[in-house]
C-alpha atoms as a PDB file:
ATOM      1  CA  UNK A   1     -45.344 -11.458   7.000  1.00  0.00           C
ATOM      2  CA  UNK A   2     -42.884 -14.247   7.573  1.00  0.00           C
ATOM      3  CA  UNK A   3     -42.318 -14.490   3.358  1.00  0.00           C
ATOM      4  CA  UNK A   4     -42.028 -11.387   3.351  1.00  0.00           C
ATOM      5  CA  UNK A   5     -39.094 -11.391   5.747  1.00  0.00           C
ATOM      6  CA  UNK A   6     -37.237 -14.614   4.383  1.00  0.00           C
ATOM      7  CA  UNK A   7     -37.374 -12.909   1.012  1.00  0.00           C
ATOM      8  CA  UNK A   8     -35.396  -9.611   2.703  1.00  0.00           C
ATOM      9  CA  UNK A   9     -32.827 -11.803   4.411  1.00  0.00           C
ATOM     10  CA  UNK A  10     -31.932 -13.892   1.477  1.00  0.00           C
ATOM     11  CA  UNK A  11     -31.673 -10.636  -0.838  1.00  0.00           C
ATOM     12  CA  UNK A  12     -29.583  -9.256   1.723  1.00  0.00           C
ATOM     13  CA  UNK A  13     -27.679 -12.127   1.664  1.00  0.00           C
ATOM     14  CA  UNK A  14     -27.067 -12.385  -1.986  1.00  0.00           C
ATOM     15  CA  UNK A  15     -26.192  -8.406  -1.923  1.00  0.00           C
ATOM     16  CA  UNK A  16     -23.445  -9.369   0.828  1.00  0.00           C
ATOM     17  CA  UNK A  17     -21.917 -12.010  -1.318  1.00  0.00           C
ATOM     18  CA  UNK A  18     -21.960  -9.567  -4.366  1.00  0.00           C
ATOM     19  CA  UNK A  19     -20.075  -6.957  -2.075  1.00  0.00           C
ATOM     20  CA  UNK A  20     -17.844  -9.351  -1.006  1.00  0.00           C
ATOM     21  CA  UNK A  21     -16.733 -10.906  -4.470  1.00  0.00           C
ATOM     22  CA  UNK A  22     -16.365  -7.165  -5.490  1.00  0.00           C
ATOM     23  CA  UNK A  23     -14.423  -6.323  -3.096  1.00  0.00           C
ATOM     24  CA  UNK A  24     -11.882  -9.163  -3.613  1.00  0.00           C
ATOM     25  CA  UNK A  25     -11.575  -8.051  -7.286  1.00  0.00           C
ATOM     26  CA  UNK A  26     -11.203  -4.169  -6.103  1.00  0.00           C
ATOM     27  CA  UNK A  27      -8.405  -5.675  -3.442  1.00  0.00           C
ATOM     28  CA  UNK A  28      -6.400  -7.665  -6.479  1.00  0.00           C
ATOM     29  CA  UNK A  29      -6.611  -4.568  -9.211  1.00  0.00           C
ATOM     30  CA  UNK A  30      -5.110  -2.299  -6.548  1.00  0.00           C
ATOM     31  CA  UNK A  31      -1.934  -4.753  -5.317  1.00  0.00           C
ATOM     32  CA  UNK A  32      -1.228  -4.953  -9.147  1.00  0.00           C
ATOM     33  CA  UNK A  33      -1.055  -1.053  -9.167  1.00  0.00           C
ATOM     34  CA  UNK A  34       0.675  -0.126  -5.942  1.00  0.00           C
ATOM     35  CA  UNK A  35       4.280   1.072  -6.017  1.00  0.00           C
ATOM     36  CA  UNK A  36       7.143  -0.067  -3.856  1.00  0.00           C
ATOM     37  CA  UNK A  37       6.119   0.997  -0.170  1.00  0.00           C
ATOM     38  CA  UNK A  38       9.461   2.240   0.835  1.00  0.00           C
ATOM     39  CA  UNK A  39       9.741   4.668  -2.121  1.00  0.00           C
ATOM     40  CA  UNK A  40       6.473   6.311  -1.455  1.00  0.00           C
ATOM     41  CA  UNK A  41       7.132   6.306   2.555  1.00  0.00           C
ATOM     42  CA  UNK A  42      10.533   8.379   1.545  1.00  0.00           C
ATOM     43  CA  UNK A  43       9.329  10.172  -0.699  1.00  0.00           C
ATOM     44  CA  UNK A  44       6.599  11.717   1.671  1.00  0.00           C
ATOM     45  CA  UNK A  45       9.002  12.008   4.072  1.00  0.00           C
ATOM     46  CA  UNK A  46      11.474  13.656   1.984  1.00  0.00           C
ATOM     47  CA  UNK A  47      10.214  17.161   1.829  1.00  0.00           C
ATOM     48  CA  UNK A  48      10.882  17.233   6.299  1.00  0.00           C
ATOM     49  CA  UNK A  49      13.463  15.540   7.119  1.00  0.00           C
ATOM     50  CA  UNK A  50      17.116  15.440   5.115  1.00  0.00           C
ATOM     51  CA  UNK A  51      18.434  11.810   5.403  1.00  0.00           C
ATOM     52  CA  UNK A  52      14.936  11.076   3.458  1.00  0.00           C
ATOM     53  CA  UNK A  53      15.441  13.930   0.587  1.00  0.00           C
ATOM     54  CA  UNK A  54      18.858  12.375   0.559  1.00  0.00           C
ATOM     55  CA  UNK A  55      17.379   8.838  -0.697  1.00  0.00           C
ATOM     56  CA  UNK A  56      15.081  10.232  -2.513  1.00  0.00           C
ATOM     57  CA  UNK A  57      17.779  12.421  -4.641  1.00  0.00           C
ATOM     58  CA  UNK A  58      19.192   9.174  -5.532  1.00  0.00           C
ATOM     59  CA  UNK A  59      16.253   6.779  -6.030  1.00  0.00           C
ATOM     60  CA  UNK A  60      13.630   9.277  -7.340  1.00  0.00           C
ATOM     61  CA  UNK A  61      14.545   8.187 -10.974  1.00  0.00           C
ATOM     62  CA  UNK A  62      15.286   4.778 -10.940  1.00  0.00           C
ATOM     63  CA  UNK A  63      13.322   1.621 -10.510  1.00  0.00           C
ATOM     64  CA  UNK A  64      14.589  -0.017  -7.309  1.00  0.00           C
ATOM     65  CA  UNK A  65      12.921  -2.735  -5.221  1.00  0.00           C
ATOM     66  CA  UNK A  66      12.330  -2.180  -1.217  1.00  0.00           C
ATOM     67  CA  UNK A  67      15.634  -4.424  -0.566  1.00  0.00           C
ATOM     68  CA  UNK A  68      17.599  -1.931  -2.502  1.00  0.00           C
ATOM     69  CA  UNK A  69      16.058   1.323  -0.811  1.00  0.00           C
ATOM     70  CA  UNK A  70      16.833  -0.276   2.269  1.00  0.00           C
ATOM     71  CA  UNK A  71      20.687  -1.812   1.343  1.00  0.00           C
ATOM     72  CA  UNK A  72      20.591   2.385   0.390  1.00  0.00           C
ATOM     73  CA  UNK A  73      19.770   3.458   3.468  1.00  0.00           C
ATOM     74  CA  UNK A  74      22.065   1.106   5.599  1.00  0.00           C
ATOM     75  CA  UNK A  75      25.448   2.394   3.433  1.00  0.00           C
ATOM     76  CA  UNK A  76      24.595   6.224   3.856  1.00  0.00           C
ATOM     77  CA  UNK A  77      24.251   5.422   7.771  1.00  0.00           C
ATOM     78  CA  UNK A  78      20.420   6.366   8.288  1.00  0.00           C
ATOM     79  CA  UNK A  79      19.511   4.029  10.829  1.00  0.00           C
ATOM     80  CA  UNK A  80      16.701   6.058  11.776  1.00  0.00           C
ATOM     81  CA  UNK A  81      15.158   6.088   8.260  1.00  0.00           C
ATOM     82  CA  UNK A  82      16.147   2.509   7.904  1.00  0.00           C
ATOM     83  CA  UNK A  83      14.126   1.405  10.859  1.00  0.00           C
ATOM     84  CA  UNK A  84      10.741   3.054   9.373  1.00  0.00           C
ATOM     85  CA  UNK A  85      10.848   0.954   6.260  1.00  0.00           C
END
């Protein structure tokens, strides 16, 4: 009984360290992927509230980094929309 139970533990074990290693690969694929946070925050925000649809009007087609949304969003005076990002 007591091989039978140090032969469960170290499979478990070696099915952790296969979850973990596969999960570190899943983590890197999807930072790769991801889009600048600010531009999908406004754009989900856009279709409620009008100082976001105004943003998004202008950045919608362009490729700008999260500084730039931001510098965007300090000119045209949304504080509010500013302080989410």
């Amino acid at each position: 009984m007591a091989k039978s139970l140090l032969k469960k533990a170290k499979k478990n074990l070696g099915l952790k360290i296969k979850a973990e290693k596969a999960g570190k690969i899943a983590k890197k694929v999807v930072k790769e992927v991801s889009s600048s946070s600010a531009k999908s925050h406004v754009e989900s925000l856009a279709h409620s509230r009008r100082d976001a649809a105004v943003v998004w009007g202008m950045i919608k087609d362009g490729n700008h980094s999260d500084a730039e949304i931001k510098e965007i969003c300090k000119s045209k005076g949304f504080d509010t929309l500013l302080g989410e990002l």
